[in-house]
Protein backbone atom coordinates (compact mmCIF):
# COMPACT_ATOMS: atom_id res chain seq x y z
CA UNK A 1 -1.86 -17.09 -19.02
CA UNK A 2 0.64 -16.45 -16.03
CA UNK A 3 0.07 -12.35 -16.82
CA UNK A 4 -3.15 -12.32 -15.38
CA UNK A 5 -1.75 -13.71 -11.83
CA UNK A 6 0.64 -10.28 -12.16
CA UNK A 7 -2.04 -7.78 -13.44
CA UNK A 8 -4.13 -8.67 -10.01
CA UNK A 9 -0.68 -7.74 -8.49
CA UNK A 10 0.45 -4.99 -10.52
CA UNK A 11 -2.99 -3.01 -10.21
CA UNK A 12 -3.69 -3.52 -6.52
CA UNK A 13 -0.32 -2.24 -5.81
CA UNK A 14 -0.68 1.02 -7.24
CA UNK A 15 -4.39 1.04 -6.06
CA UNK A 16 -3.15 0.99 -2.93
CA UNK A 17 -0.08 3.26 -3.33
CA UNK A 18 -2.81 6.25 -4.87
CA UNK A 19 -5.17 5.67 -2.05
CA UNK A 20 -2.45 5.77 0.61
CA UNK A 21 -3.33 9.68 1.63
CA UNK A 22 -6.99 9.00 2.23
CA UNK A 23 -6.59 5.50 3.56
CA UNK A 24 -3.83 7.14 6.28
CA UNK A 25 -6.21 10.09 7.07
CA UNK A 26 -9.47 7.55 7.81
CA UNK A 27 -6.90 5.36 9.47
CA UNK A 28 -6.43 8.05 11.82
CA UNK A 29 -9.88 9.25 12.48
CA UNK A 30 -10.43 5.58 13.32
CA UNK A 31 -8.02 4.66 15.90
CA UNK A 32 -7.30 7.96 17.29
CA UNK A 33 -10.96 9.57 16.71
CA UNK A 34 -11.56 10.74 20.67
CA UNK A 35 -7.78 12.29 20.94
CA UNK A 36 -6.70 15.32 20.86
CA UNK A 37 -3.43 15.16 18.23
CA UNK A 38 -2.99 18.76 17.93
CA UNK A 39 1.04 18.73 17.57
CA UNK A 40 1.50 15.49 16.59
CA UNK A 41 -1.50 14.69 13.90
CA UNK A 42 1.35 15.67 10.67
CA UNK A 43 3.76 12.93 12.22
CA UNK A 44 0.90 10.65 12.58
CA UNK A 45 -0.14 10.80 9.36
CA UNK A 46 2.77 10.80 7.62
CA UNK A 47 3.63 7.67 9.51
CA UNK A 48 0.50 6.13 8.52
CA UNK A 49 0.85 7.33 4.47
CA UNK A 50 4.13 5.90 4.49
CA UNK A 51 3.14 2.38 6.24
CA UNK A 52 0.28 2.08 3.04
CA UNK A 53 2.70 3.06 0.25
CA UNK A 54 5.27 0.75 1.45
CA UNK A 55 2.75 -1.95 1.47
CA UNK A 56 1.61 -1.07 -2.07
CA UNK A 57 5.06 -1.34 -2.68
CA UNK A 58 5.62 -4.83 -1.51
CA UNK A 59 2.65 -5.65 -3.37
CA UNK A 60 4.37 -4.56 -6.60
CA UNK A 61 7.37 -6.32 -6.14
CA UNK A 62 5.64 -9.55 -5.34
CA UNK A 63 4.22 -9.28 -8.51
CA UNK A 64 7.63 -8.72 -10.37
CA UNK A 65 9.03 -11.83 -8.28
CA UNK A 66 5.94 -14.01 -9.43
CA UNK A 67 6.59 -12.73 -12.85
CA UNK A 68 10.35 -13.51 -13.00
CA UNK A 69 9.71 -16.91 -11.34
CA UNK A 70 7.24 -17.92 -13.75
CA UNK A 71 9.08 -16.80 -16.61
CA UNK A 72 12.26 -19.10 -15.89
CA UNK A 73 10.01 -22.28 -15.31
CA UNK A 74 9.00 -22.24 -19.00
């Protein structure tokens, strides 16, 4: 029963982690949409791409942690 709890983990990690590109490049047309980022829009968005797959990231891992935990408690 405790894999389900990871699965919700697992998946929305790597959800987020494939969607990072799009999510970055809608991130920036929101915040920066009346700017004019014509030599600095690549940095930007790499920044932003990066931010999302490191939080996909995090998500995984929390996952493996929960996993681990709840392994050793039975």
């Amino acid at each position: 029963m405790f894999i389900k709890n990871q699965i919700k983990y697992f998946l929305l990690g790597i959800i987020v982690i494939l969607f990072s590109s799009p999510l970055g490049y809608s991130m920036i047309n929101m915040i920066y949409a009346n700017k004019n980022l014509t030599g600095s829009f690549d940095i930007l968005l790499n920044g932003f791409i990066h931010s999302f797959m490191l939080v996909g990231v995090l998500i995984f891992m929390a996952g493996l942690v929960n996993m681990f935990v709840e392994k050793n408690h039975k």
